[in-house]
Every structure is written in structure tokens, then in C-alpha cells.
Protein backbone atom coordinates (compact mmCIF):
# COMPACT_ATOMS: atom_id res chain seq x y z
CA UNK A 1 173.32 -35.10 -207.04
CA UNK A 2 171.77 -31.53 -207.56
CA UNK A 3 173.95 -28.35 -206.18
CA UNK A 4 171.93 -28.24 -203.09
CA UNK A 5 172.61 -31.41 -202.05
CA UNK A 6 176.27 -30.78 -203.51
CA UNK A 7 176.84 -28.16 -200.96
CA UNK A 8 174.83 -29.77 -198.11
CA UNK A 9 177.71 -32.17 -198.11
CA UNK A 10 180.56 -29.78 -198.21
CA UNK A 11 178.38 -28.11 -195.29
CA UNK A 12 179.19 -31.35 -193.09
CA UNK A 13 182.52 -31.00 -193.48
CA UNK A 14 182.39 -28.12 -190.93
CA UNK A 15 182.64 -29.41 -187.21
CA UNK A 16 182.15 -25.96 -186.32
CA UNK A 17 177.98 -25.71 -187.31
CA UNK A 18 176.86 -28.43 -185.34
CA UNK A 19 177.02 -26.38 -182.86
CA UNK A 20 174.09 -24.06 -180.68
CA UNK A 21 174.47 -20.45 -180.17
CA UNK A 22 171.89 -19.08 -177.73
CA UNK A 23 170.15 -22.17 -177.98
CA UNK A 24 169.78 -21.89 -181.80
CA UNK A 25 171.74 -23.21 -184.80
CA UNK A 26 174.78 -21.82 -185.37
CA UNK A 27 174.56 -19.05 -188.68
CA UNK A 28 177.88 -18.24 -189.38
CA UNK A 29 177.59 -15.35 -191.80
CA UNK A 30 181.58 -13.62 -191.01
CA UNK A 31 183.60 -15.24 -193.48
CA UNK A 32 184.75 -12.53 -194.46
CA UNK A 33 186.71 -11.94 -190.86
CA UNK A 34 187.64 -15.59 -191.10
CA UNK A 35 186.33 -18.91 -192.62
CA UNK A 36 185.48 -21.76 -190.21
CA UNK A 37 187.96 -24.66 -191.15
CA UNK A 38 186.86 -27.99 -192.48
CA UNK A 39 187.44 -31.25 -191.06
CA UNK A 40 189.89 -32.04 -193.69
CA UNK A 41 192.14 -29.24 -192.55
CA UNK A 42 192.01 -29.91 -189.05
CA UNK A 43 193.01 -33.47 -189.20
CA UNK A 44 195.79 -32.61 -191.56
CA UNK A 45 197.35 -29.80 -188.65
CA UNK A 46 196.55 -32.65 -185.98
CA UNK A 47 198.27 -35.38 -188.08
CA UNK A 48 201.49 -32.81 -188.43
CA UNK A 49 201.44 -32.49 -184.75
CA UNK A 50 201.29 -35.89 -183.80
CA UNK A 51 203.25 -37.54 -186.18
CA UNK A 52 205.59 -35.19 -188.43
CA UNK A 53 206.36 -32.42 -185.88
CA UNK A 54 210.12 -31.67 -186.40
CA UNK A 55 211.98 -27.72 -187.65
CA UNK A 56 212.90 -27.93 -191.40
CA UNK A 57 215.45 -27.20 -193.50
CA UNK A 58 219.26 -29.03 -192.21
CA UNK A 59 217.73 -31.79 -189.94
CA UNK A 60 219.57 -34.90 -189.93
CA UNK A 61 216.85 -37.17 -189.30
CA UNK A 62 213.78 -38.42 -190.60
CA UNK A 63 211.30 -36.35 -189.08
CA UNK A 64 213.57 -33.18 -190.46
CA UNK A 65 213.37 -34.60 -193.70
CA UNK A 66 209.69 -35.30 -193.87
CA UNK A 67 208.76 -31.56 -192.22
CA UNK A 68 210.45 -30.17 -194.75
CA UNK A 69 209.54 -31.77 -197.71
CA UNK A 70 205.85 -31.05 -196.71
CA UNK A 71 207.06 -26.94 -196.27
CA UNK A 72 208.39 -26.77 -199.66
CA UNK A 73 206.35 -29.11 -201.19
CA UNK A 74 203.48 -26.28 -200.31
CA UNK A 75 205.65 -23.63 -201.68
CA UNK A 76 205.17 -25.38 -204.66
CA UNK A 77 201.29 -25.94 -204.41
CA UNK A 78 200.81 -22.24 -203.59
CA UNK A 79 202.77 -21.44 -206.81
CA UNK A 80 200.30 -23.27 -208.58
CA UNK A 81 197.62 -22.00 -207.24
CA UNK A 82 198.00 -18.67 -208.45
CA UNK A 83 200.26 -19.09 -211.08
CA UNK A 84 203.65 -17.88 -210.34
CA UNK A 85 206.15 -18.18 -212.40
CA UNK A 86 208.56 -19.82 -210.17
CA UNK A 87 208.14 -21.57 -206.60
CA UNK A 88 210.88 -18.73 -205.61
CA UNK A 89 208.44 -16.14 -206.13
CA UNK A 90 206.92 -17.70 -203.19
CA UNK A 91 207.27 -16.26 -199.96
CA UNK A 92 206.07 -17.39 -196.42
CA UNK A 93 204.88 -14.50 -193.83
CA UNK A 94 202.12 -14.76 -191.01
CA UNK A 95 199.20 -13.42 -193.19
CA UNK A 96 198.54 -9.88 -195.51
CA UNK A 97 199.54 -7.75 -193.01
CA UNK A 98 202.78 -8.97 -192.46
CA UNK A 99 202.89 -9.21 -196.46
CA UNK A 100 202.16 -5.78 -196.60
CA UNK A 101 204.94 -4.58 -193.77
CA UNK A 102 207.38 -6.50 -196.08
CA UNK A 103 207.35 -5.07 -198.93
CA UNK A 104 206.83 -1.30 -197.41
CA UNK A 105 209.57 -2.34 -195.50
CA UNK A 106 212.25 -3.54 -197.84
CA UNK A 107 211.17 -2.40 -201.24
CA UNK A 108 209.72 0.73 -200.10
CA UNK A 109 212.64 1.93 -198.16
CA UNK A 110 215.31 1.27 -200.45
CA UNK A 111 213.04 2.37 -203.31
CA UNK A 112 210.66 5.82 -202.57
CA UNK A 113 212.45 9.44 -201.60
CA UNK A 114 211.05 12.21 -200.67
CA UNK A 115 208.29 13.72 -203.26
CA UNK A 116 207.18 10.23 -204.33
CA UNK A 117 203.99 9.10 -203.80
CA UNK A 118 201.93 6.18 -202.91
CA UNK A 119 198.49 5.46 -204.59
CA UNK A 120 196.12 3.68 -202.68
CA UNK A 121 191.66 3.64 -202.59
CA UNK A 122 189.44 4.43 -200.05
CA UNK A 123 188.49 1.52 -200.05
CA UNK A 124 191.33 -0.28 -198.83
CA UNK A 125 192.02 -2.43 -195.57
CA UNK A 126 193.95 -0.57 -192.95
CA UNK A 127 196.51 -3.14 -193.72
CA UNK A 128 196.86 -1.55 -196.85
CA UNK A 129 197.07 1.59 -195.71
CA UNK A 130 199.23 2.24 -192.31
CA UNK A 131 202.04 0.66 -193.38
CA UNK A 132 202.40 3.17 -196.40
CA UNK A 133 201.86 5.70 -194.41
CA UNK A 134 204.68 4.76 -191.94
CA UNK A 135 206.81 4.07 -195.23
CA UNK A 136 206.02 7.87 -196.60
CA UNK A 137 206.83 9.91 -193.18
CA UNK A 138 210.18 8.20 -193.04
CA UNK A 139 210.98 8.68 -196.66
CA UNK A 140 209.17 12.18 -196.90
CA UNK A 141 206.58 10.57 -199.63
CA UNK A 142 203.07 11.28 -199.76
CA UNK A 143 200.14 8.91 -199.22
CA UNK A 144 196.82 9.59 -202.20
CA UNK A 145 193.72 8.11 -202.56
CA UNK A 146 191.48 7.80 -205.35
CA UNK A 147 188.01 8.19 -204.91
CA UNK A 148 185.20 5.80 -204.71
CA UNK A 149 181.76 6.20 -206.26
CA UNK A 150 178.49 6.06 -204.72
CA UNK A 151 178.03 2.96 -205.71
CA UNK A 152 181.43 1.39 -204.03
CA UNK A 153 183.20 1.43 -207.54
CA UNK A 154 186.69 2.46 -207.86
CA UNK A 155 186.41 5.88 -209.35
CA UNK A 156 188.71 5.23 -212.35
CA UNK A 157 188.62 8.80 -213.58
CA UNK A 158 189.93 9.76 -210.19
CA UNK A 159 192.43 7.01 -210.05
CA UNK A 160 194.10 8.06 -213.84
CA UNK A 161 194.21 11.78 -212.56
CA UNK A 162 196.18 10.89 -209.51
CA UNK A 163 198.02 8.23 -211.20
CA UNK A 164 201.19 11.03 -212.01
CA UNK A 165 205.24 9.96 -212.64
CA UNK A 166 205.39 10.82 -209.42
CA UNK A 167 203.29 7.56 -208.08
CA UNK A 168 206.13 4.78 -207.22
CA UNK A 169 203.63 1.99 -206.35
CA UNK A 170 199.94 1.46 -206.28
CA UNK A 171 198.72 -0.46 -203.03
CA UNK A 172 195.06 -1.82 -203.99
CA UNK A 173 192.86 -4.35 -202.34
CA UNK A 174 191.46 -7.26 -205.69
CA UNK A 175 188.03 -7.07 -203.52
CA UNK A 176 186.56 -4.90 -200.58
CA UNK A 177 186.19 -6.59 -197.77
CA UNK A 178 183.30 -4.01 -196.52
CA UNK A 179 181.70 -3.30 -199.95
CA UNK A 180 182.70 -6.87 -202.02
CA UNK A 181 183.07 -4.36 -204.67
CA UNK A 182 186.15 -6.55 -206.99
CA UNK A 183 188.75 -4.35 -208.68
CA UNK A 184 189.91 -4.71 -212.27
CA UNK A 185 193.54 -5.93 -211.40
CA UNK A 186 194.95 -6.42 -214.88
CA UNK A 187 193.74 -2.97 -216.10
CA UNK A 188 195.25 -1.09 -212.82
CA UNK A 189 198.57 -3.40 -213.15
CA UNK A 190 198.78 -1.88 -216.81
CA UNK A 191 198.00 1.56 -215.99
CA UNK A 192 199.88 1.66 -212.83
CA UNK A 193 203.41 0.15 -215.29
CA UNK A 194 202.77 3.05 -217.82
CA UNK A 195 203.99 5.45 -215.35
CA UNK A 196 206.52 3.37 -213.95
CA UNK A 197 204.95 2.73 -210.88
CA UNK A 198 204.80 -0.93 -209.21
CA UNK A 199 201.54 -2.28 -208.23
CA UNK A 200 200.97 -4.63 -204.88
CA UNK A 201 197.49 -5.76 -204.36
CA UNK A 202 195.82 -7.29 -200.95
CA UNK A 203 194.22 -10.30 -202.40
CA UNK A 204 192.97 -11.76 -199.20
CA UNK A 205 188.69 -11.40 -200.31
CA UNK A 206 190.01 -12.03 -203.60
CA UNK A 207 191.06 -15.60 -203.63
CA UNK A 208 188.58 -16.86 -201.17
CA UNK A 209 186.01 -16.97 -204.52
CA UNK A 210 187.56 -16.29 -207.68
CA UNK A 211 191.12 -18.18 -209.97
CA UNK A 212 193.90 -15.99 -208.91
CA UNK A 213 196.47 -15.87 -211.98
CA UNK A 214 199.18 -13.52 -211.24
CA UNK A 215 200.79 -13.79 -214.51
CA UNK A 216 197.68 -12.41 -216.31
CA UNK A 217 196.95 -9.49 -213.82
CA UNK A 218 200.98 -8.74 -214.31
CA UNK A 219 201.13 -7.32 -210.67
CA UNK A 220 204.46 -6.44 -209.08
CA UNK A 221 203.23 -7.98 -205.46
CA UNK A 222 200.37 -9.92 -204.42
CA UNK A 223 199.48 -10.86 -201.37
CA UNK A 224 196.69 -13.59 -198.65
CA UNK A 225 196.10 -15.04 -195.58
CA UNK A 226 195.61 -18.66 -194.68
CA UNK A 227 192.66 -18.14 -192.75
CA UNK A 228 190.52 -16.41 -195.38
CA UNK A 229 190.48 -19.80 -197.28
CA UNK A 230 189.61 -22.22 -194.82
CA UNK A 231 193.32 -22.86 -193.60
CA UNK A 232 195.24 -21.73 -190.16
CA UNK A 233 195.80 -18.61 -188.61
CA UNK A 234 199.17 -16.90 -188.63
CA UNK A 235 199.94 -17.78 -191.99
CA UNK A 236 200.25 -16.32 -195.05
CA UNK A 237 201.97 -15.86 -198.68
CA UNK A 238 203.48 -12.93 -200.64
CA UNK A 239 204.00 -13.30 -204.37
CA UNK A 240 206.94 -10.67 -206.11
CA UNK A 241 208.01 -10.99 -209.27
CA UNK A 242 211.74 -12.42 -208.95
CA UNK A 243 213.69 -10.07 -210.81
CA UNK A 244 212.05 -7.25 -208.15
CA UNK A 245 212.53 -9.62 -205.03
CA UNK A 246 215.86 -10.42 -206.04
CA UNK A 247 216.94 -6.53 -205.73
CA UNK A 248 215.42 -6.65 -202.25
CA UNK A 249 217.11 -6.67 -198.47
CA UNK A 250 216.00 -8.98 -196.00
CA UNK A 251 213.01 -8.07 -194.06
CA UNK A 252 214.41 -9.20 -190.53
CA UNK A 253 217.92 -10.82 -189.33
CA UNK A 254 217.93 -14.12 -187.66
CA UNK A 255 218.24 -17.96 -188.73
CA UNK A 256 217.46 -19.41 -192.00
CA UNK A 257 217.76 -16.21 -193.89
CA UNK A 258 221.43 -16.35 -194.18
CA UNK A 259 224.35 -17.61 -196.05
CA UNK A 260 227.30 -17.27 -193.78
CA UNK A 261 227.50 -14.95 -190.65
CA UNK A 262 230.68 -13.91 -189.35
CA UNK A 263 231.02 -11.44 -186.67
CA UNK A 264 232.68 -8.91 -189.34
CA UNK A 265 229.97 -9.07 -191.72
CA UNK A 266 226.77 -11.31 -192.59
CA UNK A 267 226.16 -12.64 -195.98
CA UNK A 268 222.51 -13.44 -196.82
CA UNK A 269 220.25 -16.64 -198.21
CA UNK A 270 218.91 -16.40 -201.64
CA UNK A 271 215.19 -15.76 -202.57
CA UNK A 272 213.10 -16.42 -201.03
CA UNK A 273 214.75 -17.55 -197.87
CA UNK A 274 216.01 -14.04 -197.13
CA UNK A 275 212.76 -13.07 -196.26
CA UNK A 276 212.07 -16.23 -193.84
CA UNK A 277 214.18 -15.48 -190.67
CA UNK A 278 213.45 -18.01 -187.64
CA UNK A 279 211.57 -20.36 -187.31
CA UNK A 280 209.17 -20.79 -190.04
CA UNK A 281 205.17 -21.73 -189.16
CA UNK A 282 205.12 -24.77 -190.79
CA UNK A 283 201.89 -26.42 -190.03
CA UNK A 284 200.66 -23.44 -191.58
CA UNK A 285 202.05 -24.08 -194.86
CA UNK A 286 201.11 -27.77 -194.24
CA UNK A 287 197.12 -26.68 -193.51
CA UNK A 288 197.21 -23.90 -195.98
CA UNK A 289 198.00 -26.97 -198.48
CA UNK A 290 195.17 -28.77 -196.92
CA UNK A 291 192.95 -25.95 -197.82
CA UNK A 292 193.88 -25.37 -200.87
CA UNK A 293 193.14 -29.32 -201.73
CA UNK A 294 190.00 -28.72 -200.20
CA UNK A 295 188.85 -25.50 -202.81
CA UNK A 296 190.05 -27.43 -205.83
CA UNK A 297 188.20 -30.40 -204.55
CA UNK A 298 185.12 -28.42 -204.70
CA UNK A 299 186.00 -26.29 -207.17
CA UNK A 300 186.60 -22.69 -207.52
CA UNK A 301 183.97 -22.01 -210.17
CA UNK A 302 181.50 -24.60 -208.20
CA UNK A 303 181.81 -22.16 -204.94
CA UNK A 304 181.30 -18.37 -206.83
CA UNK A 305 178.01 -19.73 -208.56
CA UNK A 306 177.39 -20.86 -205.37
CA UNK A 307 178.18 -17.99 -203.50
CA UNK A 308 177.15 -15.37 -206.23
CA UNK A 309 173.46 -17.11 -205.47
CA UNK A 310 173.74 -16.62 -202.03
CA UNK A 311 174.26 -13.37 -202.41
CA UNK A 312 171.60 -12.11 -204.77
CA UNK A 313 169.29 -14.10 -202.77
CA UNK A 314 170.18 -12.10 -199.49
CA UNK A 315 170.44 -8.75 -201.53
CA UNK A 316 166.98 -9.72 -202.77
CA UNK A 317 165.59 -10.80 -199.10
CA UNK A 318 167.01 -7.19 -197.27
CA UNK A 319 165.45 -4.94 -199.70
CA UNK A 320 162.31 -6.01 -198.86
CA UNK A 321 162.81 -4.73 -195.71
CA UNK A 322 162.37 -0.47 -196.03
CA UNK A 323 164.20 0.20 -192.68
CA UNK A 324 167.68 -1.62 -194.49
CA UNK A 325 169.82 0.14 -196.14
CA UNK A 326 172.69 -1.68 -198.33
CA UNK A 327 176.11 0.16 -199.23
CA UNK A 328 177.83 -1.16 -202.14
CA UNK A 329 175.27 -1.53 -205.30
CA UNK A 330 177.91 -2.93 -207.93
CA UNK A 331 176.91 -5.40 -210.12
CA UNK A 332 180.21 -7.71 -209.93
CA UNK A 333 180.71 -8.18 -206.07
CA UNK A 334 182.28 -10.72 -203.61
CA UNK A 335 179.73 -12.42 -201.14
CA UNK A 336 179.50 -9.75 -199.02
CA UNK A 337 176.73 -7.55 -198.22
CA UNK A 338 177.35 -4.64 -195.40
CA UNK A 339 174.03 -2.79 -194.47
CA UNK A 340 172.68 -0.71 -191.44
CA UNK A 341 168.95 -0.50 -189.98
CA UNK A 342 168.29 2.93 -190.43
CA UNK A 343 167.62 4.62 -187.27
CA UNK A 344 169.39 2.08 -185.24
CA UNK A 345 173.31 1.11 -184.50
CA UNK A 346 175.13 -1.39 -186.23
CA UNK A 347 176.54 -2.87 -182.91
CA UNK A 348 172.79 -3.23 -181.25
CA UNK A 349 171.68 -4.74 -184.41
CA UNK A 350 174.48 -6.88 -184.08
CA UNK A 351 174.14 -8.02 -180.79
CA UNK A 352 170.06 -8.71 -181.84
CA UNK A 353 171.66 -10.91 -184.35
CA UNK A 354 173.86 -13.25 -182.17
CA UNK A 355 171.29 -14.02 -179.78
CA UNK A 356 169.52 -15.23 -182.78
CA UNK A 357 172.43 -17.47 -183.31
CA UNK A 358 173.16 -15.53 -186.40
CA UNK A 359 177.50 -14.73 -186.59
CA UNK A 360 178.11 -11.19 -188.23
CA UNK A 361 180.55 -8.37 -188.32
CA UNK A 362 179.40 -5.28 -187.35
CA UNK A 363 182.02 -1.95 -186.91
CA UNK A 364 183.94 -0.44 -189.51
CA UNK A 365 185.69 -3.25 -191.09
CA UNK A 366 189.18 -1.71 -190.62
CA UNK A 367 187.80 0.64 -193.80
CA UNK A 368 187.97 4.00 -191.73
CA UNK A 369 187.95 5.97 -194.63
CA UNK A 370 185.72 4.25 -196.53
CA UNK A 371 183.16 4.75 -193.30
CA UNK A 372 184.16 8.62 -193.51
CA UNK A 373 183.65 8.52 -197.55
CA UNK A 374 179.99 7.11 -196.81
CA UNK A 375 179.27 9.08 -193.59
CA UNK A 376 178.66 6.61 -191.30
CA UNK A 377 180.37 5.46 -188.35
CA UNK A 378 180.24 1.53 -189.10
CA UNK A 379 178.04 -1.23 -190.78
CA UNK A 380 176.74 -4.79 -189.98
CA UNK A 381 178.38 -6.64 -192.29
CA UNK A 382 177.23 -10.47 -193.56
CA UNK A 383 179.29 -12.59 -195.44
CA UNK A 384 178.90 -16.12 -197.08
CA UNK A 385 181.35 -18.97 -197.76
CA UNK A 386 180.81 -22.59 -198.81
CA UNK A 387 178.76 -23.92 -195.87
CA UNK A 388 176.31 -21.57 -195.86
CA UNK A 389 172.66 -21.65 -197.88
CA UNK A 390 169.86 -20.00 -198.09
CA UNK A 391 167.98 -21.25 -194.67
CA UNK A 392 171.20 -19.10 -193.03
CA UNK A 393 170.14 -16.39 -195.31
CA UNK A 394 166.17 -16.73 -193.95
CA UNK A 395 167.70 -16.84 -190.31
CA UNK A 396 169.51 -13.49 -190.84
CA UNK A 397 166.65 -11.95 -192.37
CA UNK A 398 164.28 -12.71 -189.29
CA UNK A 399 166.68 -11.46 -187.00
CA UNK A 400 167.17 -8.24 -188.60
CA UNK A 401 162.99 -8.01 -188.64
CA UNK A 402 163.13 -8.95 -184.73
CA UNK A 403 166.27 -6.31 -184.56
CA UNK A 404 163.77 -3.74 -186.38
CA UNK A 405 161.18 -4.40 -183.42
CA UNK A 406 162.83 -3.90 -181.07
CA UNK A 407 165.31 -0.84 -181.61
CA UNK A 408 163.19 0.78 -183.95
């Protein structure tokens, strides 16, 4: 069996592209915003639902027993999976935001002062940006941002002159989710440690396409979403190293996340179960797991050669056209492509594109200052995934030529 016919078969694994749009075949091109779910996945939520559905942790029956052996049981497969050092390290939240808000939350506020600062990129996901902000005017800290080239590189220059003793932590996304331009993790995790500063990267592009190891990269935090991998909604993990965790308060109060509670004073659950209060969102965990069987099944190198022709292909296909112009000219990229028809607005293009059954993103991405950096107000943004070949890169292209007609 050749690739092609490789990935035409992981293709039928996706319920959701048998499906019209408009009257044409689906093109899903926003993986980037979320990646359709494979059948694999789905059955394994439905089969939680109809047969294992029961709370974990201190059940005295079956069903409690079986719930949450499958939780923990994907504590330890998402250990694995990007190489923690311990299944403790391992903590359960409702995706990278949430991840984000965590750590700002506890670590930040017993950590930062006023004075410190906070080093983040332009290019980073509001995610990775509000909630530092909100950290630094309670604290009195100060939010910086190193530059980004023209060609949506980090500027590293930029980033060693800002990186001062007075940076506490370094907040930096592995790969842009506007630009797919992929950060040098283990180099900023070393530089970021010479000061004394921690480092917590958004690794929700990241390990959609590339072996996540965060042993190697040495970073304080890391965090995804379950949805950006083919799993659930709602769901997601943070990774901190144990030794930092350990020194951390809980995040919120409730169930699960304590040790013994008294009405004088509340004693708290080890890591990482401080961190988990209420009820947890288990069939998350259990269709994250699901997903995560599904990547290795196709295999994480199989899918970026995959992906990485996908994308030269459409980088290749665009250009031709002289009205496009592409943002984000690195060399080492995730398979994303943002680009605008120039003299037209992303959202009309957009709306061309759907009614060509073709599925994009177009608006700023949640990368405000990354739009203000390149002076524009918003892109169309296409981005590819294991289902998708190069007939859904043909589609796109002839809808942005019929887009061209008839705006331009």
C-alpha cells in the first residue's frame, strides 16, 4: 500500500467528510480551530456512556471501579506520550486555557511581586497572553514581548535582550497557530533557566504533528487540548515538573482535591489531585486516550511527512495566484498557511470559500498582536490534518480563484 492509499484509509475513518456542504464535498481545511474526530474516538465516548458511565475515585461498585481505572489509566498514557517523568506530573483541566489560568493562578500568585516581569511573543494565543496580564496588574508585574520577524520567526535577538533577572517566567506558544511558525523549545527552556526564570509553553499546534518529549525541551510547564488531536472537547492536560507543582496551592476548593476538611481548617490532596476539584470530565480522559491510540496507530512521523506535503503543495498552488498574499515564510512550519486576497476581506473571501464547501478560519486567530505586528486586521487561515489530501488542496485553490472574481 503506497502513502496515498495509506491516508485514503485513515480519511474513512472520519464520519464527518461524507458529508455535503452547499451541495459540494465537504473540505475541511480548520484543523487548526479543531480536528474532526475519528470513528474510533467516537465509539470509544459512546461505549463509556453506555456501558462504563459511573464518578471515579471511592465508588464501591463495579462501575466505580472500572471508570476509574480507565481515568488513571489515561493519566498514565498521557505521561507517555510526552514523556513525563512521573504520571503525577499529570494534570487534568478542560483544555490550554484553563492550563494556562492554572498556573498564572497558583504559581504566579504565590510566585511574581511587583517589578517582575513576564516574557511572552507576539505571536502568542490570547490564551497565552490575558491571563498574564491579569496575573501582572494584581501583582504589580509587567507583561513584555519579544518581537517577531518579517518572516513570522521569533526574533531571538529581541527575545535575549528582554530576557533580564527580572523575567520570572517565559509564556511561549511550541507553534503559531496563525503563522505555523514552530519555536525552538529546548533552546528557550535553557535560556529562559539561565536567568532563573521558569518557562510554560502552549503546546496545543505543537503536538497535533510533531513527538512531544518534555524531558528533552526541560520546560517548567507544558500544556494541550483534547480537541486539537482528534479527541473531545473540554478536555485537556497540564504537565509541571513535580518538585514545582508540589510547592503549589490548589487552583479551586471543592471535592476530590482534599485530604480532610473540617470546618476549622481544610487539609489538601496530594499532586496532582489538588488541582482536580469536582467532578472530573472523564470521558474526556477516556477519548483523549482513544486519540492518542489513534496518532500512534498512524504514526506521528507518518502524519508530518504527510502533512509537511500538504503543505508545500498548497504553499506552492497559492503563489501562483498574484492577488494572494501568504504571511509566515519560515522554512520549518506546522500545516498551516494564513493568507489574504489582496484588495479583498478575509471574511468575504471566507464566506466565497464555504459555499464552495471549502471549511476555513478567517479573523484574527485570537493573535491580536500578531495582526497589529503585520498590519492587518485578520487573515483566512487553512489548515491540514490527517484526512485531508491534495484534491482538498485543488478545491481551496478554485475557490479562492472564484473568490478573486468576484470581489476583486
Amino acid at each position: 500500500m503506497n502513502e496515498q492509499e495509506f491516508f485514503e484509509n485513515v480519511r474513512s475513518e472520519f464520519p464527518a467528510l461524507k458529508q455535503k456542504v452547499h451541495g459540494k464535498d465537504l473540505v475541511y481545511l480548520d484543523s487548526a480551530a479543531t480536528t474532526l474526530k475519528p470513528q474510533s474516538v467516537i465509539e470509544r465516548i459512546t461505549n463509556f456512556y453506555m456501558y462504563e458511565t459511573s464518578n471515579v475515585h471511592r465508588g464501591a461498585h463495579y462501575l466505580g471501579d472500572v471508570a476509574t481505572q480507565l481515568f488513571e489509566s489515561a493519566r498514565v498514557r498521557f505521561a507517555q506520550f510526552i514523556n513525563a517523568g512521573q504520571t503525577e506530573e499529570i494534570i487534568f483541566v478542560r483544555g490550554t486555557t484553563e492550563g494556562v489560568n492554572l498556573i498564572a493562578s497558583t504559581w504566579g500568585l504565590t510566585n511574581l511581586i511587583e517589578g517582575d516581569e513576564i516574557l511572552i511573543t507576539e505571536m502568542e494565543h490570547h490564551a497565552n497572553i490575558v491571563p498574564w496580564q491579569m496575573l501582572a496588574e494584581r501583582v504589580g508585574a509587567k507583561v513584555i514581548a519579544a518581537q517577531v520577524s518579517e518572516s513570522g520567526e521569533l526574533d531571538l535577538e529581541d527575545f535575549k535582550r528582554k530576557l533580564t533577572p527580572k523575567v520570572k517566567v517565559v509564556a511561549v506558544t511550541g507553534c503559531s497557530n496563525t503563522l505555523g511558525s514552530i519555536n525552538d523549545i529546548k533552546l528557550l527552556s535553557r535560556l529562559a533557566h539561565e536567568v532563573g526564570a521558569l518557562i510554560v509553553v502552549d503546546g496545543a499546534q505543537l503536538v497535533s504533528f510533531r513527538p512531544v518529549d518534555v524531558q528533552e525541551l526541560d520546560c517548567d510547564f507544558f500544556v494541550f487540548s483534547a480537541h486539537k488531536i482528534f479527541g473531545p472537547f473540554g478536555f485537556g492536560v497540564v504537565y509541571g515538573k513535580r518538585d514545582i507543582l508540589e510547592k503549589m496551592p490548589p487552583y479551586q476548593g471543592g471535592g476530590s482535591m482534599i485530604a480532610k476538611v473540617a470546618i476549622e481548617k481544610t487539609t489538601f490532596n496530594d499532586v496532582p489531585y489538588r488541582f482536580e476539584a469536582g467532578t472530573p470530565h472523564i470521558e474526556g480522559a477516556v477519548g483523549l486516550h482513544a486519540a492518542i491510540d489513534f496518532i500512534e496507530k498512524v504514526g506521528m512521523d507518518r502524519i508530518r511527512a504527510h502533512e509537511v506535503d500538504l503543505l508545500e503543495y498548497a504553499t506552492t498552488q497559492l503563489q501562483a495566484i498574484p492577488e494572494v498574499v501568504i504571511y509566515g515564510s519560515t522554512k520549518n512550519k506546522g500545516p498551516i498557511i494564513s493568507f489574504n486576497l489582496r484588495g479583498a476581506h478575509h471574511s468575504d473571501v471566507g464566506q466565497i470559500l464555504d459555499q464552495e464547501g471549502v471549511a476555513v478560519r478567517a479573523g484574527h486567530h485570537c493573535t491580536q498582536p500578531l495582526m497589529a505586528r503585520l498590519g492587518i486586521p485578520g487573515t483566512v487561515r487553512a489548515s491540514f490534518s490527517v484526512y485531508n489530501n491534495r484534491k482538498d488542496i485543488d478545491q481551496l485553490v478554485q475557490a479562492v480563484v472564484k473568490a478573486r472574481e468576484l470581489l476583486l
